[in-house]
N, C-alpha and C. Protein backbone atom coordinates (compact mmCIF):
# COMPACT_ATOMS: atom_id res chain seq x y z
N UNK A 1 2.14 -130.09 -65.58
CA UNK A 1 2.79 -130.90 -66.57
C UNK A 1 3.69 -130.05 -67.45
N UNK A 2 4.09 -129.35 -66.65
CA UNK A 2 5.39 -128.67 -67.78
C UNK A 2 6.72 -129.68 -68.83
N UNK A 3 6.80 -128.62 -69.92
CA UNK A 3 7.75 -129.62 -70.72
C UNK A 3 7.22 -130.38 -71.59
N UNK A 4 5.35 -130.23 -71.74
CA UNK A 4 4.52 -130.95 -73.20
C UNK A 4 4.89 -130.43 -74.00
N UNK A 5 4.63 -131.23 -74.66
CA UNK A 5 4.37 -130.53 -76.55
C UNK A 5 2.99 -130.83 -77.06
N UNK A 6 3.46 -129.59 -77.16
CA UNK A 6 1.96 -128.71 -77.82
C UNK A 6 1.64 -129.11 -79.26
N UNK A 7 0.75 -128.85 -79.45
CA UNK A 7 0.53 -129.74 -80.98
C UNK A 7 -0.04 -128.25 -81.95
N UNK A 8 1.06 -127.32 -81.86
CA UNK A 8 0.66 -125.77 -82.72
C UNK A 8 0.80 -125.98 -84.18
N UNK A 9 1.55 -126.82 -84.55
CA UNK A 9 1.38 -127.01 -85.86
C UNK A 9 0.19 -127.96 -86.59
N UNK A 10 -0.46 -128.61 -85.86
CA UNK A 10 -1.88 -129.11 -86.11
C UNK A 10 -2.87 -127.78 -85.67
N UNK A 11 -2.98 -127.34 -84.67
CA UNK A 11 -3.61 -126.43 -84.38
C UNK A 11 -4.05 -124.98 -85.62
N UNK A 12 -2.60 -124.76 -86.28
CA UNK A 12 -2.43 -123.99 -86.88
C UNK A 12 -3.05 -123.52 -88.00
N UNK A 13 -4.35 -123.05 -88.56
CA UNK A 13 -4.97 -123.42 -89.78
C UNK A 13 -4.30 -122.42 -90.83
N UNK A 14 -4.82 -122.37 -92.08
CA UNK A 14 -4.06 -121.95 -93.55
C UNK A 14 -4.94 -120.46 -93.15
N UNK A 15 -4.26 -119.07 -93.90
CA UNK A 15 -5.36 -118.21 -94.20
C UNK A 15 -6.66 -118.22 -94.48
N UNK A 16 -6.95 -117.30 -94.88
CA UNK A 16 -8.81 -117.01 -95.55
C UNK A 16 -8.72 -117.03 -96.90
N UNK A 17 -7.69 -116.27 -97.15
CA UNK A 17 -7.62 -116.01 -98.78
C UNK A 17 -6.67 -117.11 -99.62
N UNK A 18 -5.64 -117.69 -99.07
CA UNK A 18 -4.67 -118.61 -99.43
C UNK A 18 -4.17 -120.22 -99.31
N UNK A 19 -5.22 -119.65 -98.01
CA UNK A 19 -5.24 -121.59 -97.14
C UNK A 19 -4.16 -121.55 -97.33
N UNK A 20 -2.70 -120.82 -96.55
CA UNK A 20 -1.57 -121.45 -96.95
C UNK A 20 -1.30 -121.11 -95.15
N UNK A 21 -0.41 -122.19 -94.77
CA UNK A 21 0.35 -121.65 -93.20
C UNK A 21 1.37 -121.05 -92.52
N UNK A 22 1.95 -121.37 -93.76
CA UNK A 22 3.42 -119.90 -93.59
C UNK A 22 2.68 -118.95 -93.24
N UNK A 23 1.72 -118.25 -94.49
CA UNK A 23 1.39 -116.85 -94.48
C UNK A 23 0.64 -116.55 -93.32
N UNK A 24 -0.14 -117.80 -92.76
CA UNK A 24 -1.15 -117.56 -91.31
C UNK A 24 0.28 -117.15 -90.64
N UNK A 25 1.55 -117.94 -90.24
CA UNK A 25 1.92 -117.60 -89.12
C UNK A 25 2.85 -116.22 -89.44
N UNK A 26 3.11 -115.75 -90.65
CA UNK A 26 3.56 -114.39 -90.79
C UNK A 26 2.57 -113.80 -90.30
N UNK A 27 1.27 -113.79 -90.86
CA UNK A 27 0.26 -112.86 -90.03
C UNK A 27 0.70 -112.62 -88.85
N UNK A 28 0.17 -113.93 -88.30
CA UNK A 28 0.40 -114.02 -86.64
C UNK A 28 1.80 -113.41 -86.00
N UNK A 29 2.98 -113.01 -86.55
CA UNK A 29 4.29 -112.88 -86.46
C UNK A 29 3.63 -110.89 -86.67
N UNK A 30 3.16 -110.73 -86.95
CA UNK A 30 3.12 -108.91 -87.89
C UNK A 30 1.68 -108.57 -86.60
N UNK A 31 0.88 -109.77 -86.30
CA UNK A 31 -0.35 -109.04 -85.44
C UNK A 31 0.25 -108.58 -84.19
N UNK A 32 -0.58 -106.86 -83.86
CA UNK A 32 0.13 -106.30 -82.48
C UNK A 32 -1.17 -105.96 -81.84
N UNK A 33 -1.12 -106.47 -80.36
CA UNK A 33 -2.01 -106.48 -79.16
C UNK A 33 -3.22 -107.43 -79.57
N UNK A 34 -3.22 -108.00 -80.76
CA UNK A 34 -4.53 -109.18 -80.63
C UNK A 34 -4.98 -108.73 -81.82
N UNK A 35 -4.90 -107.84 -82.78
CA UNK A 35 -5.22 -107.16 -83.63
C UNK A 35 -5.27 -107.93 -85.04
N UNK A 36 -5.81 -109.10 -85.46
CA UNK A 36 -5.10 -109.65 -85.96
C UNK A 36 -5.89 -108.91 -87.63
N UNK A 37 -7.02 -108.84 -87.26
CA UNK A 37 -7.94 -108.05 -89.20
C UNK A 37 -6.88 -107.39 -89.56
N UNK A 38 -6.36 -106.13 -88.54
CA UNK A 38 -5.60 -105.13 -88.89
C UNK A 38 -4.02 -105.72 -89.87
N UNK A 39 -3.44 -106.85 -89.12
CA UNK A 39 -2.71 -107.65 -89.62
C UNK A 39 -2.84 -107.98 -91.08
N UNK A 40 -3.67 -108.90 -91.00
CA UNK A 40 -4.31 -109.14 -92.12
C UNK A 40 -4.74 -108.39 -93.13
N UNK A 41 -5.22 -107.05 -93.07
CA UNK A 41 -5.16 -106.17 -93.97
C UNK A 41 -4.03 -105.59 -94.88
N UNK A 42 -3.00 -105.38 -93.61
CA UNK A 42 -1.69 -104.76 -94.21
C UNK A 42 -0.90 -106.18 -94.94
N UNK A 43 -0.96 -107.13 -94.81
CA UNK A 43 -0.12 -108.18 -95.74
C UNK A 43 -1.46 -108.55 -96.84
N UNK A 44 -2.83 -108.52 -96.38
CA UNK A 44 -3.01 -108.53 -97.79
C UNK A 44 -2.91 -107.38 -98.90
N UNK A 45 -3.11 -106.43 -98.58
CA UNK A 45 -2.63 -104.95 -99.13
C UNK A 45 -1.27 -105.01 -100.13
N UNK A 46 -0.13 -105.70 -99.30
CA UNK A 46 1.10 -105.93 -100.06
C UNK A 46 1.05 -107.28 -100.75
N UNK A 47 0.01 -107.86 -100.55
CA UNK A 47 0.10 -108.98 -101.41
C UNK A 47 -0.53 -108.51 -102.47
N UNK A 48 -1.56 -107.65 -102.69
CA UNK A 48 -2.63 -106.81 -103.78
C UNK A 48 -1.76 -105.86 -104.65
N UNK A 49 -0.89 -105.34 -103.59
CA UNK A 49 0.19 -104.18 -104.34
C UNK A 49 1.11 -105.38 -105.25
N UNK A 50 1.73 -105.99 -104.89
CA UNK A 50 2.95 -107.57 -105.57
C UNK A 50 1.92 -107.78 -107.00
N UNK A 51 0.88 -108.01 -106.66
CA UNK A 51 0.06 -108.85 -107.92
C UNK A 51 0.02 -107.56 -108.95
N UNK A 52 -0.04 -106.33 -108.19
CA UNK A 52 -0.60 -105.26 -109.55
C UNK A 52 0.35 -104.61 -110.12
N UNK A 53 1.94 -105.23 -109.45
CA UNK A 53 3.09 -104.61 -109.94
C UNK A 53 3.89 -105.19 -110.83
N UNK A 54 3.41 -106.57 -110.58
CA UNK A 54 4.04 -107.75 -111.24
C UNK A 54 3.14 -108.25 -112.57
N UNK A 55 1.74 -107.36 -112.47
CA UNK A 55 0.85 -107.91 -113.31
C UNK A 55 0.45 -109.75 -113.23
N UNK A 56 0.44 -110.15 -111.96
CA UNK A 56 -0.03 -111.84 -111.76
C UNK A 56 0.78 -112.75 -111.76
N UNK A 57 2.53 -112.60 -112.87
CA UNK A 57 3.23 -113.45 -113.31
C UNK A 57 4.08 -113.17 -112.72
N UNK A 58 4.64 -113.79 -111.67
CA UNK A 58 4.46 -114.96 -111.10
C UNK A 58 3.49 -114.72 -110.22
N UNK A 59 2.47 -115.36 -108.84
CA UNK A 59 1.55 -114.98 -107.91
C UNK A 59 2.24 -114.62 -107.03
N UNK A 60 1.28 -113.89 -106.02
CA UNK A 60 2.09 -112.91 -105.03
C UNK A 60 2.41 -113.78 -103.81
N UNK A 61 1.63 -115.29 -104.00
CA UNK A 61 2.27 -116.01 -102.99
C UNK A 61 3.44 -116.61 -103.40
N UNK A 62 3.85 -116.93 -104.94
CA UNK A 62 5.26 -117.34 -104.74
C UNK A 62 6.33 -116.51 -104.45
N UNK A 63 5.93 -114.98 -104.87
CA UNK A 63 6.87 -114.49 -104.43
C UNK A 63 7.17 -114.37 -103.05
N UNK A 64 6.42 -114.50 -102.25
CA UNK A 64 5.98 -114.31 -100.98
C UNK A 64 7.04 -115.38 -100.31
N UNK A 65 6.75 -116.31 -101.20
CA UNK A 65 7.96 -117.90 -100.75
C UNK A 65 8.75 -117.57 -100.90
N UNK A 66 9.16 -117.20 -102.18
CA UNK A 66 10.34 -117.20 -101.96
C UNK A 66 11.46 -116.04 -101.38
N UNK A 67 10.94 -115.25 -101.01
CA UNK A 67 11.10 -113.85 -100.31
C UNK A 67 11.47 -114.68 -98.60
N UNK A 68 10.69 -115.29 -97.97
CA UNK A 68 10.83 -116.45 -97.21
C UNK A 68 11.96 -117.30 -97.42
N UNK A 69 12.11 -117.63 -98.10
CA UNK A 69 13.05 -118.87 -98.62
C UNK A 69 14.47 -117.92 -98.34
N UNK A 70 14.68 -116.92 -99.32
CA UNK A 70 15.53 -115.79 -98.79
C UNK A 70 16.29 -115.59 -97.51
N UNK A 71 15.21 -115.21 -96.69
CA UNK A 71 15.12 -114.89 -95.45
C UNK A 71 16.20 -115.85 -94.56
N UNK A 72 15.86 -117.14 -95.07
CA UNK A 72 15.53 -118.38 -93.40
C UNK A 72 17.07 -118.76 -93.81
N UNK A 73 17.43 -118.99 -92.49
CA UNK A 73 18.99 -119.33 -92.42
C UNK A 73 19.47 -120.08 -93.21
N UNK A 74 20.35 -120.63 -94.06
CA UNK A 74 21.20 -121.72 -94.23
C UNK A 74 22.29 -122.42 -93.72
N UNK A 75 21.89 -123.66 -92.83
CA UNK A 75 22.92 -124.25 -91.90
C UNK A 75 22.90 -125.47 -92.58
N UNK A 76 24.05 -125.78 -92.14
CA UNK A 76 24.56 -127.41 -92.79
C UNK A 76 24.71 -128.15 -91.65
């Protein structure tokens, strides 16, 4: 049955620490050979470093968004 659709965005659950799904699939985007703790360590690490540089204000997940937001193309 080639040519389904897959249902990955139901599939997809939020982090451990954030319950958020962007950041799961950045994980998943940064994990190499299956590795995913290791993953997970190094973005929470820079999410720990963001909070202690910024002192909390704003959280390290908005910046995180909008660092994202940044990123992603703008097409009309």
């Amino acid at each position: 049955m080639s040519g389904r659709i897959t249902k990955a965005d139901k599939q997809l659950r939020g982090d451990p620490r954030y319950d958020d799904k962007i950041l799961s699939r950045f994980i998943n985007c940064v994990m190499h050979e299956g590795r995913k703790s290791s993953a997970q360590r190094a973005v929470y690490g820079a999410l720990d470093l963001i909070e202690k540089r910024t002192n909390g204000e704003p959280p390290a997940i908005d910046i995180f968004h909008k660092a994202v937001d940044n990123v992603k193309p703008r097409v009309e």
